[in-house]
N, C-alpha and C. Protein backbone atom coordinates (compact mmCIF):
# COMPACT_ATOMS: atom_id res chain seq x y z
N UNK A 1 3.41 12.82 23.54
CA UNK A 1 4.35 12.08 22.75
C UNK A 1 3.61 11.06 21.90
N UNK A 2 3.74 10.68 21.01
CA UNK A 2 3.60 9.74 20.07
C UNK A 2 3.81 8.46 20.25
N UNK A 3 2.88 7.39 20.29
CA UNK A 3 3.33 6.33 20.82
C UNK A 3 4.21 5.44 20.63
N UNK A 4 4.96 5.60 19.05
CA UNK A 4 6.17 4.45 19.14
C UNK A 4 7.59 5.16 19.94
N UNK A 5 7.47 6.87 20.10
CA UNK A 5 8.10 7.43 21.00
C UNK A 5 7.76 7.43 22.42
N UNK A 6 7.07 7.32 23.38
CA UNK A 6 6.55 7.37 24.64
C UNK A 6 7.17 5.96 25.19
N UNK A 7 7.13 4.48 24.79
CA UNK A 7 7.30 3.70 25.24
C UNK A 7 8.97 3.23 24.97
N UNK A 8 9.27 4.12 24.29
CA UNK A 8 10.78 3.54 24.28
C UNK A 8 11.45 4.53 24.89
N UNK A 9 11.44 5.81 25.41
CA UNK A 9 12.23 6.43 26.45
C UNK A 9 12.32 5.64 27.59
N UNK A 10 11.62 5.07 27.99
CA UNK A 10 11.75 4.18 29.49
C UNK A 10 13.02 3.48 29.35
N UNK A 11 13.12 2.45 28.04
CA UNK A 11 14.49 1.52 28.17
C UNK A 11 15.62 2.48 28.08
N UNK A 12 15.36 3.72 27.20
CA UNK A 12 17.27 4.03 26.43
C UNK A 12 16.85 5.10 27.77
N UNK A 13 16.34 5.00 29.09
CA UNK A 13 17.35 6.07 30.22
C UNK A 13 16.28 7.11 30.20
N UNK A 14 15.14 7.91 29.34
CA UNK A 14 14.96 9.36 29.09
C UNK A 14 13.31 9.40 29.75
N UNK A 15 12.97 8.39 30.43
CA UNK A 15 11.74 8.62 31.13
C UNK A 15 11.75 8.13 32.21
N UNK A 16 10.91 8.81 33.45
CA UNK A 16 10.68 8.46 34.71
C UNK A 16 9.98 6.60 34.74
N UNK A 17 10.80 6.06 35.66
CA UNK A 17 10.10 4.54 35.97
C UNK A 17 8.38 4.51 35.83
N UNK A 18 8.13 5.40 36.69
CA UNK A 18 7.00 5.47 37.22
C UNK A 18 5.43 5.85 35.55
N UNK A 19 6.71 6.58 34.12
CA UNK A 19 5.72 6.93 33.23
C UNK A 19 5.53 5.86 32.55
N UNK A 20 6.21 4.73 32.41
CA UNK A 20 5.97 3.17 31.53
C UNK A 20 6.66 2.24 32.34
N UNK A 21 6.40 1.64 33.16
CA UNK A 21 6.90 0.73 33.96
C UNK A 21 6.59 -0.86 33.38
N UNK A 22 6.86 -1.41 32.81
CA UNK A 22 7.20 -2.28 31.73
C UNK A 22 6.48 -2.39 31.02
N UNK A 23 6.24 -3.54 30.53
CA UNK A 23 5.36 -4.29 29.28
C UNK A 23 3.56 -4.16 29.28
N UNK A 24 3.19 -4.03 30.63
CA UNK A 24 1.85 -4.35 30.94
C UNK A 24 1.38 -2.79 30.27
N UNK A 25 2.38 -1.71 31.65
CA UNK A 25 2.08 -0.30 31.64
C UNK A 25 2.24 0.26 30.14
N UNK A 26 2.99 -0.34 29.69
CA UNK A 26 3.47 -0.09 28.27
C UNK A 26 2.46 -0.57 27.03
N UNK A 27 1.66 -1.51 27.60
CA UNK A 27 0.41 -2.00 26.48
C UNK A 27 -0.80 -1.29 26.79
N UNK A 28 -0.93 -1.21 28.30
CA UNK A 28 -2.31 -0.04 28.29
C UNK A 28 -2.10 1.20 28.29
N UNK A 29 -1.08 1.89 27.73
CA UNK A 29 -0.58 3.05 27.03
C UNK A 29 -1.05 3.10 25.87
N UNK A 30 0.16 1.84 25.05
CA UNK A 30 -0.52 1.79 23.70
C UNK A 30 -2.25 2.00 23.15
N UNK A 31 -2.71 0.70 24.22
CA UNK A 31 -4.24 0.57 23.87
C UNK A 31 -4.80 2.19 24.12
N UNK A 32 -4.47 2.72 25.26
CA UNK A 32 -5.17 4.42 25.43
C UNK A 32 -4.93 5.14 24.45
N UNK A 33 -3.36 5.01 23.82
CA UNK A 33 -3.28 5.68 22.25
C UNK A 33 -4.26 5.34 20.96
N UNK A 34 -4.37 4.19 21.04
CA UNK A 34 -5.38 3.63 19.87
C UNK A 34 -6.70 3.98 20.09
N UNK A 35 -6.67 3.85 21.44
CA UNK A 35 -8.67 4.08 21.54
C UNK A 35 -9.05 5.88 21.88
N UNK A 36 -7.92 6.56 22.35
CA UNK A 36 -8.04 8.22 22.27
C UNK A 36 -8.06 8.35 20.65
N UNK A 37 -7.01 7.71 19.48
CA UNK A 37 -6.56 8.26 18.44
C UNK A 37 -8.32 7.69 17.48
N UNK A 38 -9.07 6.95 17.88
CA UNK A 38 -10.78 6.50 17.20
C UNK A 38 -11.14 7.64 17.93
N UNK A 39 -11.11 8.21 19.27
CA UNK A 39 -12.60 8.82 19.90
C UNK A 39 -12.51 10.15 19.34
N UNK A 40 -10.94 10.82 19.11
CA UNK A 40 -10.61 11.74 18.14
C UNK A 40 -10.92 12.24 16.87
N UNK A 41 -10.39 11.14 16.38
CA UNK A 41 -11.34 11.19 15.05
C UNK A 41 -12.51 11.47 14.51
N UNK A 42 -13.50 10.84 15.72
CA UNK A 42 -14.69 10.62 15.82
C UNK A 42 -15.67 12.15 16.38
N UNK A 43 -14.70 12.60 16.97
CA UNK A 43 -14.88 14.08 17.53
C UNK A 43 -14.43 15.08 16.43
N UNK A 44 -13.53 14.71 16.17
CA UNK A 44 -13.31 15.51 14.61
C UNK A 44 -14.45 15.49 13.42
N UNK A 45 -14.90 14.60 13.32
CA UNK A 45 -15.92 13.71 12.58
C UNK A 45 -17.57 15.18 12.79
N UNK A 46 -17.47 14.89 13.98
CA UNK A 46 -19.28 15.40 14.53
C UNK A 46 -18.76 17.09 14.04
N UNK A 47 -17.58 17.73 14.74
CA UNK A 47 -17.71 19.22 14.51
C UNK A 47 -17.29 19.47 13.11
N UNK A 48 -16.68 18.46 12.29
CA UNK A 48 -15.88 19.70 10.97
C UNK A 48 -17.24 19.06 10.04
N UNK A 49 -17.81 17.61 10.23
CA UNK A 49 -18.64 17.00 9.08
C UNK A 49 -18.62 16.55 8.28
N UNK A 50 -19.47 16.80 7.03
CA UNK A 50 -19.26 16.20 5.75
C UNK A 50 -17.88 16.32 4.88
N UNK A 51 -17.24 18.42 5.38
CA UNK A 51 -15.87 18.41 4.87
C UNK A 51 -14.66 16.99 5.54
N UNK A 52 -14.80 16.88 6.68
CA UNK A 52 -13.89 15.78 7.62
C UNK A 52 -14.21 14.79 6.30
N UNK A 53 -15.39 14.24 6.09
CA UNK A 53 -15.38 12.52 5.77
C UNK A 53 -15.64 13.18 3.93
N UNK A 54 -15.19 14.43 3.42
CA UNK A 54 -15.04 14.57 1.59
C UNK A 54 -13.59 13.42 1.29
N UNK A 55 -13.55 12.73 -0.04
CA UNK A 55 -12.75 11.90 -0.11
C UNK A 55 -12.01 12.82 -0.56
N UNK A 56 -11.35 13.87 -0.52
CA UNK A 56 -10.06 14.47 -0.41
C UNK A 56 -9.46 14.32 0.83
N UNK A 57 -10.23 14.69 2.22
CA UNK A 57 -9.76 14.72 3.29
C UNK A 57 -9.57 13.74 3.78
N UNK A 58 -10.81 12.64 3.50
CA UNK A 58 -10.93 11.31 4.40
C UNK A 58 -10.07 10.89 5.65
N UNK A 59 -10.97 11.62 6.38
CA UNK A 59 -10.58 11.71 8.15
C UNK A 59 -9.38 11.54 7.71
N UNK A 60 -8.43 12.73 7.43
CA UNK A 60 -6.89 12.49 7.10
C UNK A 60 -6.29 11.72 7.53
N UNK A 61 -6.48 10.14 6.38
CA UNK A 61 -5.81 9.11 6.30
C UNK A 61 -4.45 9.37 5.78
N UNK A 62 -3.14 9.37 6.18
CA UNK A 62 -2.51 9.29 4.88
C UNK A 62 -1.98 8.08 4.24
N UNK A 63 -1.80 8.58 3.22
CA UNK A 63 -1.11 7.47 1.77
C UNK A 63 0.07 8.07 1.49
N UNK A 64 0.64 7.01 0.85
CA UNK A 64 1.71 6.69 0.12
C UNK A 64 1.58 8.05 -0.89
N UNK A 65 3.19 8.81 -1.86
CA UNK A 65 2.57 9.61 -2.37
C UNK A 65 3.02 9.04 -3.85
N UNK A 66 3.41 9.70 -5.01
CA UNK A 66 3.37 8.97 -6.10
C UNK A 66 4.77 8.22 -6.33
N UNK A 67 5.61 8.48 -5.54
CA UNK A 67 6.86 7.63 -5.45
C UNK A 67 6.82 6.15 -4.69
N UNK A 68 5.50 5.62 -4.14
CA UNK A 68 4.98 4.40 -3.61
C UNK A 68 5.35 4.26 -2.05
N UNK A 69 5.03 2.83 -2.12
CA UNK A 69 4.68 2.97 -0.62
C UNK A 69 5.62 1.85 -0.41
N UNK A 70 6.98 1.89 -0.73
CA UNK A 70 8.48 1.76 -0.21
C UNK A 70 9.06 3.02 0.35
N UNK A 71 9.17 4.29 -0.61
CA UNK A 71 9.47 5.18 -0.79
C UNK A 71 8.35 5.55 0.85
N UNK A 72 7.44 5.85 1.08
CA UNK A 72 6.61 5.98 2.14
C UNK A 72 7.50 5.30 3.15
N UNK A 73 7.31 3.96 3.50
CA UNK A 73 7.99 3.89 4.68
C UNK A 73 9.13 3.66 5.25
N UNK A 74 10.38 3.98 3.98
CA UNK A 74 11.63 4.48 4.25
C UNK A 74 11.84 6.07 5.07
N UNK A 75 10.70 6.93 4.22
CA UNK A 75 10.28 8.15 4.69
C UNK A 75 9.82 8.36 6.05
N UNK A 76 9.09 7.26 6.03
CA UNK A 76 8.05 6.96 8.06
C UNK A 76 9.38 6.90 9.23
N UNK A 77 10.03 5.36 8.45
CA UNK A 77 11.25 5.08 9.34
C UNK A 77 12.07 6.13 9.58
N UNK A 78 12.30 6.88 8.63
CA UNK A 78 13.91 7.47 8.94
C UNK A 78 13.19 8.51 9.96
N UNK A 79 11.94 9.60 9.25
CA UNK A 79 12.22 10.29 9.91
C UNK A 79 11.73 9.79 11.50
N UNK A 80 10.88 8.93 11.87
CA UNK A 80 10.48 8.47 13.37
C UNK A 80 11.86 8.66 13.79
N UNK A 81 12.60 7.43 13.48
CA UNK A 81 13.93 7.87 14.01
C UNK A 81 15.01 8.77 14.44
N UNK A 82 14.69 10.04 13.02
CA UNK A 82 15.65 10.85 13.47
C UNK A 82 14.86 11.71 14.90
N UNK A 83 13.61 11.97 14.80
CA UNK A 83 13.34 12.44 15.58
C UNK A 83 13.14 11.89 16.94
N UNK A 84 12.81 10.38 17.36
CA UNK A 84 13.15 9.86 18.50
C UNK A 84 14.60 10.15 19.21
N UNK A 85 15.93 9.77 18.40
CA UNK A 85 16.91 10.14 18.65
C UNK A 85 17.43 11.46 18.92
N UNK A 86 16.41 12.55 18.42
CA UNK A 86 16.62 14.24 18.71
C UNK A 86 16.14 14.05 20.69
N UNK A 87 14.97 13.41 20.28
CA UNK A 87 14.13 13.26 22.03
C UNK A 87 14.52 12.82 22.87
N UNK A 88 15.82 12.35 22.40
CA UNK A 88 16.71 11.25 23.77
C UNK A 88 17.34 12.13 23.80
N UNK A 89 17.90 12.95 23.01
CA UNK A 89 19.34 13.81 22.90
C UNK A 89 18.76 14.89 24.06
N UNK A 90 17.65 15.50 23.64
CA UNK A 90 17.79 16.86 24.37
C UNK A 90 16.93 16.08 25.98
N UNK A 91 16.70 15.27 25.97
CA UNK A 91 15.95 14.38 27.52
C UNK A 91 16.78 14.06 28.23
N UNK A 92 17.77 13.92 27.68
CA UNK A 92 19.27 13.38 28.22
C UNK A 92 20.06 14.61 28.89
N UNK A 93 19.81 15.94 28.50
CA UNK A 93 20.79 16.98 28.48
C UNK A 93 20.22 18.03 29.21
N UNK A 94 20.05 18.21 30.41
CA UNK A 94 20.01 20.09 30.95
C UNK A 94 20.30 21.16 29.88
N UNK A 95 21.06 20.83 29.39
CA UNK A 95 21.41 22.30 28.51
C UNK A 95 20.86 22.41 27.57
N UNK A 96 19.99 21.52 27.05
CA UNK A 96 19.35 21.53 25.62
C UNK A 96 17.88 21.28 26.03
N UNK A 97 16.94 20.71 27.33
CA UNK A 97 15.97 20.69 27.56
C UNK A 97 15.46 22.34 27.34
N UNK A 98 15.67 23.31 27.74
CA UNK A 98 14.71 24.42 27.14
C UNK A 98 14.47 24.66 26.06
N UNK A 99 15.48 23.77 25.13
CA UNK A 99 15.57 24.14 22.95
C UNK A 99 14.65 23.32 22.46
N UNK A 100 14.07 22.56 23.88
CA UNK A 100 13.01 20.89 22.96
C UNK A 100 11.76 21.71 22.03
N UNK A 101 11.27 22.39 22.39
CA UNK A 101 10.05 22.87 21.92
C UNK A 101 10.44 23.69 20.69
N UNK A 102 11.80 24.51 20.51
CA UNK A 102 12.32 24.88 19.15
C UNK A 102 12.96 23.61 18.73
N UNK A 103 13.20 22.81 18.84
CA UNK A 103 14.37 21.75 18.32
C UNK A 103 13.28 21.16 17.78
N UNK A 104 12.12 20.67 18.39
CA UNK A 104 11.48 19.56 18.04
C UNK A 104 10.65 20.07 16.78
N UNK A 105 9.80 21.45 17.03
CA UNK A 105 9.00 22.40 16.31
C UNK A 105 9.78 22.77 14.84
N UNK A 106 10.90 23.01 14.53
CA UNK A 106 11.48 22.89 13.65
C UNK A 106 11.61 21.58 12.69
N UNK A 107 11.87 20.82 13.85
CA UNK A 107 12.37 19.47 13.01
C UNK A 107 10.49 18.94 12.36
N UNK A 108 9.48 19.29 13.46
CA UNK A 108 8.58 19.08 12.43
C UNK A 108 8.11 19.61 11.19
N UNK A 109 8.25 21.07 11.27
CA UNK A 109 8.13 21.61 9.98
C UNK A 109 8.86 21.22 9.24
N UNK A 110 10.08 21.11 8.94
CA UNK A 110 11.02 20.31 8.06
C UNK A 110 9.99 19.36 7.57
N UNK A 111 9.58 18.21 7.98
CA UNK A 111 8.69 17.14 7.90
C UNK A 111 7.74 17.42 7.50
N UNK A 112 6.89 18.25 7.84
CA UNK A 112 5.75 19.00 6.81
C UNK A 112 6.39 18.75 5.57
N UNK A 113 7.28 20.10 5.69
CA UNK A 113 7.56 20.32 3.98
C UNK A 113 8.08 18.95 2.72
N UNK A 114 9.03 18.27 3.94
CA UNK A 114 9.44 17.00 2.96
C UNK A 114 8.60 15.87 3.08
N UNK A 115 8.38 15.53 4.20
CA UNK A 115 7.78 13.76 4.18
C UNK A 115 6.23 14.10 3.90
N UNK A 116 5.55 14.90 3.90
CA UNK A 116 4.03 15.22 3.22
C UNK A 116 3.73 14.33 1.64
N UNK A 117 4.61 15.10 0.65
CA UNK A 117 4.65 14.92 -0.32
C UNK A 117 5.16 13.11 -0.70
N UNK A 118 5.81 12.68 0.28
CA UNK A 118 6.20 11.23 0.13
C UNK A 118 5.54 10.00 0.73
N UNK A 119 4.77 10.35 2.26
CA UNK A 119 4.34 9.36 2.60
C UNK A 119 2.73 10.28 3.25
N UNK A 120 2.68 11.25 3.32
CA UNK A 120 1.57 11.72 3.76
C UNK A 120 1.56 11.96 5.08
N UNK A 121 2.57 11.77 5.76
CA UNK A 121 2.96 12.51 7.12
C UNK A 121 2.23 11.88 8.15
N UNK A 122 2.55 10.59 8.85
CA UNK A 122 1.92 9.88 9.68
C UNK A 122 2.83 10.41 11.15
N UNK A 123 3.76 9.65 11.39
CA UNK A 123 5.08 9.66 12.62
C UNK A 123 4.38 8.59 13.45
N UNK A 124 3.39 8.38 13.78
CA UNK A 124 2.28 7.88 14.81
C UNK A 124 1.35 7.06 14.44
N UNK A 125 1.14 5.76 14.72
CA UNK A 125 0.58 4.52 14.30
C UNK A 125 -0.94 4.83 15.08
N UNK A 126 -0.66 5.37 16.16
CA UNK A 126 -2.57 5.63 16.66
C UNK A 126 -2.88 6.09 16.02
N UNK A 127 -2.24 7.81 15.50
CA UNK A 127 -3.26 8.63 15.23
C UNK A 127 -3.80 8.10 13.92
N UNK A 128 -2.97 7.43 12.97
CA UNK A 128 -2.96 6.91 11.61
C UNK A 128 -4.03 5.86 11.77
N UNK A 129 -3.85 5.17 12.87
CA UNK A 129 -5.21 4.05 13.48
C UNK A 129 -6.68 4.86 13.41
N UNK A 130 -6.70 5.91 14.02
CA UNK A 130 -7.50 6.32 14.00
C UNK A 130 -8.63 7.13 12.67
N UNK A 131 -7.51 7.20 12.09
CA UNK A 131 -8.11 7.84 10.59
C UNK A 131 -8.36 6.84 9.86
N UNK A 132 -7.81 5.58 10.02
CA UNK A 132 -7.60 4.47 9.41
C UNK A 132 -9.17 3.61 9.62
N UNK A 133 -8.92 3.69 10.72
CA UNK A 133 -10.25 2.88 11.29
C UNK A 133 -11.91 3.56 10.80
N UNK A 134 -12.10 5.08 10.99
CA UNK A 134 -13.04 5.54 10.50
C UNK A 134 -13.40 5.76 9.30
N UNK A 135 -12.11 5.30 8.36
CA UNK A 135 -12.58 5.61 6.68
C UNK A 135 -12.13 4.54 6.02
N UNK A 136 -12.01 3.45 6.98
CA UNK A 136 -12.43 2.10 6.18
C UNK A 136 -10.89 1.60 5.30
N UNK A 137 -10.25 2.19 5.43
CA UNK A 137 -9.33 2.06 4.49
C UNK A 137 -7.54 1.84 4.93
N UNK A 138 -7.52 0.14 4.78
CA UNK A 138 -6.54 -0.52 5.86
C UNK A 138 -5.74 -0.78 4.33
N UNK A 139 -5.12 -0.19 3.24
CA UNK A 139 -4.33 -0.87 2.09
C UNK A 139 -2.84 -0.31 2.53
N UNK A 140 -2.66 0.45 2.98
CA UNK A 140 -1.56 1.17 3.31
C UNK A 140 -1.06 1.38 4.93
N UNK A 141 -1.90 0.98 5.62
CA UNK A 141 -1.88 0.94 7.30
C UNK A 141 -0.40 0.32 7.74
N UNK A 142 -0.29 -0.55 6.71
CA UNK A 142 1.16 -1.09 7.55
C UNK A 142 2.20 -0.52 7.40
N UNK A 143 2.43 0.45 6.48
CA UNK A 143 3.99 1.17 6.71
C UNK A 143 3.35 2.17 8.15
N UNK A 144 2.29 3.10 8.30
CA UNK A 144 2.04 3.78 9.49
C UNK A 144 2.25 3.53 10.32
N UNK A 145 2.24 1.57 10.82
CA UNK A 145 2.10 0.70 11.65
C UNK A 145 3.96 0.09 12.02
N UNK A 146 4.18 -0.31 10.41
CA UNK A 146 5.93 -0.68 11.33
C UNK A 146 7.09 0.15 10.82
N UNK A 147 6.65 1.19 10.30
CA UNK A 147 8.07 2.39 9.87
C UNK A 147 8.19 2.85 11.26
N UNK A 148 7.10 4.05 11.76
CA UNK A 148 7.88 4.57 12.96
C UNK A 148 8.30 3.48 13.80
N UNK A 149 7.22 2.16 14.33
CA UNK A 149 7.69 1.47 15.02
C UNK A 149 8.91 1.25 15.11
N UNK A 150 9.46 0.87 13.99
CA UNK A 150 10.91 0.51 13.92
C UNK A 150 11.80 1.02 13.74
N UNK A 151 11.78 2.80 13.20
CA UNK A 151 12.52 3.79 13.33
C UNK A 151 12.98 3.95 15.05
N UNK A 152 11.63 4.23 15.58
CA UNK A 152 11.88 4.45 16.71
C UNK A 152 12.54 3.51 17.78
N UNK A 153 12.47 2.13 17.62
CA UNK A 153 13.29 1.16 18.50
C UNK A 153 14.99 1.35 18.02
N UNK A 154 14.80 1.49 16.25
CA UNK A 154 16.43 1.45 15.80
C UNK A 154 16.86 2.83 16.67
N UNK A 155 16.07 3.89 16.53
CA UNK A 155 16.60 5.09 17.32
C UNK A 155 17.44 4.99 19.25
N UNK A 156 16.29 4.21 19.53
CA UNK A 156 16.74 3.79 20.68
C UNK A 156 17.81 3.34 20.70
N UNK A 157 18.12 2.54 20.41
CA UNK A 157 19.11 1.57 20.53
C UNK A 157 20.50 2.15 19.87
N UNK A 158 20.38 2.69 18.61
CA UNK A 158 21.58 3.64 18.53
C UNK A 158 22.01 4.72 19.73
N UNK A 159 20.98 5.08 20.12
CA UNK A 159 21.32 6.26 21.33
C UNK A 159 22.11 5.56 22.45
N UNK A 160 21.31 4.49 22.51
CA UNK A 160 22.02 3.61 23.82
C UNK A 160 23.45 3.53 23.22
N UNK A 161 24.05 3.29 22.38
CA UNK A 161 25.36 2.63 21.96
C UNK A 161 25.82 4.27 21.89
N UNK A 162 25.46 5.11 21.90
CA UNK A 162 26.21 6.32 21.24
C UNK A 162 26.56 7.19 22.44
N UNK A 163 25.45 6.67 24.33
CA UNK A 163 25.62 6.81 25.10
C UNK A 163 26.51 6.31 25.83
N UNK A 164 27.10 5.13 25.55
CA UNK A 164 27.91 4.07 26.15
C UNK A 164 29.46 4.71 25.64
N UNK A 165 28.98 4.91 24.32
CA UNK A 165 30.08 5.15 23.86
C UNK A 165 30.69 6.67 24.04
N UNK A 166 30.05 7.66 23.97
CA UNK A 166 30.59 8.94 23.67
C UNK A 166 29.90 9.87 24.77
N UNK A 167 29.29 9.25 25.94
CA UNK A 167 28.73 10.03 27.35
C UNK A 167 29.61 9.50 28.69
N UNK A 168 30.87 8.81 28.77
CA UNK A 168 31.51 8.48 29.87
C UNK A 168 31.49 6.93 30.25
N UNK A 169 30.73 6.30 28.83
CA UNK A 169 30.83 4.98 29.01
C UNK A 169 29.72 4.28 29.96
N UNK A 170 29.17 5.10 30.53
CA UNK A 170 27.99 4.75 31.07
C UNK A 170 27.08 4.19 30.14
N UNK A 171 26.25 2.96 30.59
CA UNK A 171 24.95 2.50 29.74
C UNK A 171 23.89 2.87 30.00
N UNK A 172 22.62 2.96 29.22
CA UNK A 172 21.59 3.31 29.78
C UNK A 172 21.13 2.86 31.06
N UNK A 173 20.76 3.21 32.21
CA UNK A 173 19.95 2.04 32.83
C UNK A 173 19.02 1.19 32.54
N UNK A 174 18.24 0.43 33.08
CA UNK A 174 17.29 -1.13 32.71
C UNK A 174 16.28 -0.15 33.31
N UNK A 175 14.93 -0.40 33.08
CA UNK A 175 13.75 0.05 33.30
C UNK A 175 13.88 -0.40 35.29
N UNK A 176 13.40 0.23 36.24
CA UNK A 176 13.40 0.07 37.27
C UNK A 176 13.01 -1.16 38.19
N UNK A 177 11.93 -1.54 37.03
CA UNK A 177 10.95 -2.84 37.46
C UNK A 177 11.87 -4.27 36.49
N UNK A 178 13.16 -4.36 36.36
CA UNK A 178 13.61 -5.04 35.50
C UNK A 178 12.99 -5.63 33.98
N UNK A 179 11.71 -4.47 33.84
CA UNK A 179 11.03 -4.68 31.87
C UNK A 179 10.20 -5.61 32.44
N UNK A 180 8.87 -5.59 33.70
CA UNK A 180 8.30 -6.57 34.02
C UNK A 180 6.76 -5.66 33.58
């Protein structure tokens, strides 16, 4: 999972206590995402080579595309979101957990085809860290950094209200460890 997705299933109900058990477990997650998404890179780096670091490819950083970099992380946000909110939906559901791998696989190609051309197709603030970090080039890092972020919390939190509301009125539960 992607890290602005991984740490927010714990609050809206759709992950085991035991996979992010609050804030602490939840930061040396993050940090393992950031420092796997450099050693990656970096491994990418030694086998593909000089093609990896040609400034066409540049350890595929992406950018903004010619519609700017508003247009980019309206593109980051929505789609993080829609797709966090697909990940609660079918995490939530027996009957739709076997469709995750077509549900999800689809919804990324979709995203290929559209958000490529607009923001350069991040979803994920590590991996974007990671390309980011090896080619020097931090001008655009912050939509990578707070679109999904904040797609994905708004996602949450709609699910929670949409669970309360339209699943039997039940609320999500609270993380097990009361978010400690």
């Amino acid at each position: 999972m992607s890290d602005p997705i991984s740490p927010a299933l714990q609050p809206a109900g759709a992950a085991p206590p035991q996979a992010i058990a609050g804030p602490l477990a939840a930061l040396r997650y993050t940090i393992a995402q950031f420092a796997g998404a450099i050693a990656a890179v970096q491994v990418m780096a030694l086998l593909i080579g000089v093609p990896y670091r040609h400034a066409k490819v540049n350890f595929v950083v992406p950018a903004p595309g010619p519609m700017g970099a508003g247009v980019a992380w309206v593109a980051e946000f929505l789609m993080t979101g829609v797709l966090m909110f697909v990940v609660l939906m079918i995490a939530n559901r027996k009957a739709l957990e076997k469709w995750a791998p077509l549900i999800v696989g689809v919804i990324l190609a979709v995203y290929l085809a559209v958000e490529t051309p607009l923001s350069g197709m991040s979803l994920n603030p590590a991996r974007t860290f990671g390309s980011t970090f090896a080619a020097g080039e931090w001008e655009h890092y912050w939509i990578y950094l707070t679109a999904p972020t904040a797609g994905a919390l708004l996602a949450t939190e709609l699910y929670r209200i949409f669970q309360k509301r339209h699943l039997g009125g039940a609320s999500v539960p609270a993380p097990a460890d009361g978010g400690k």
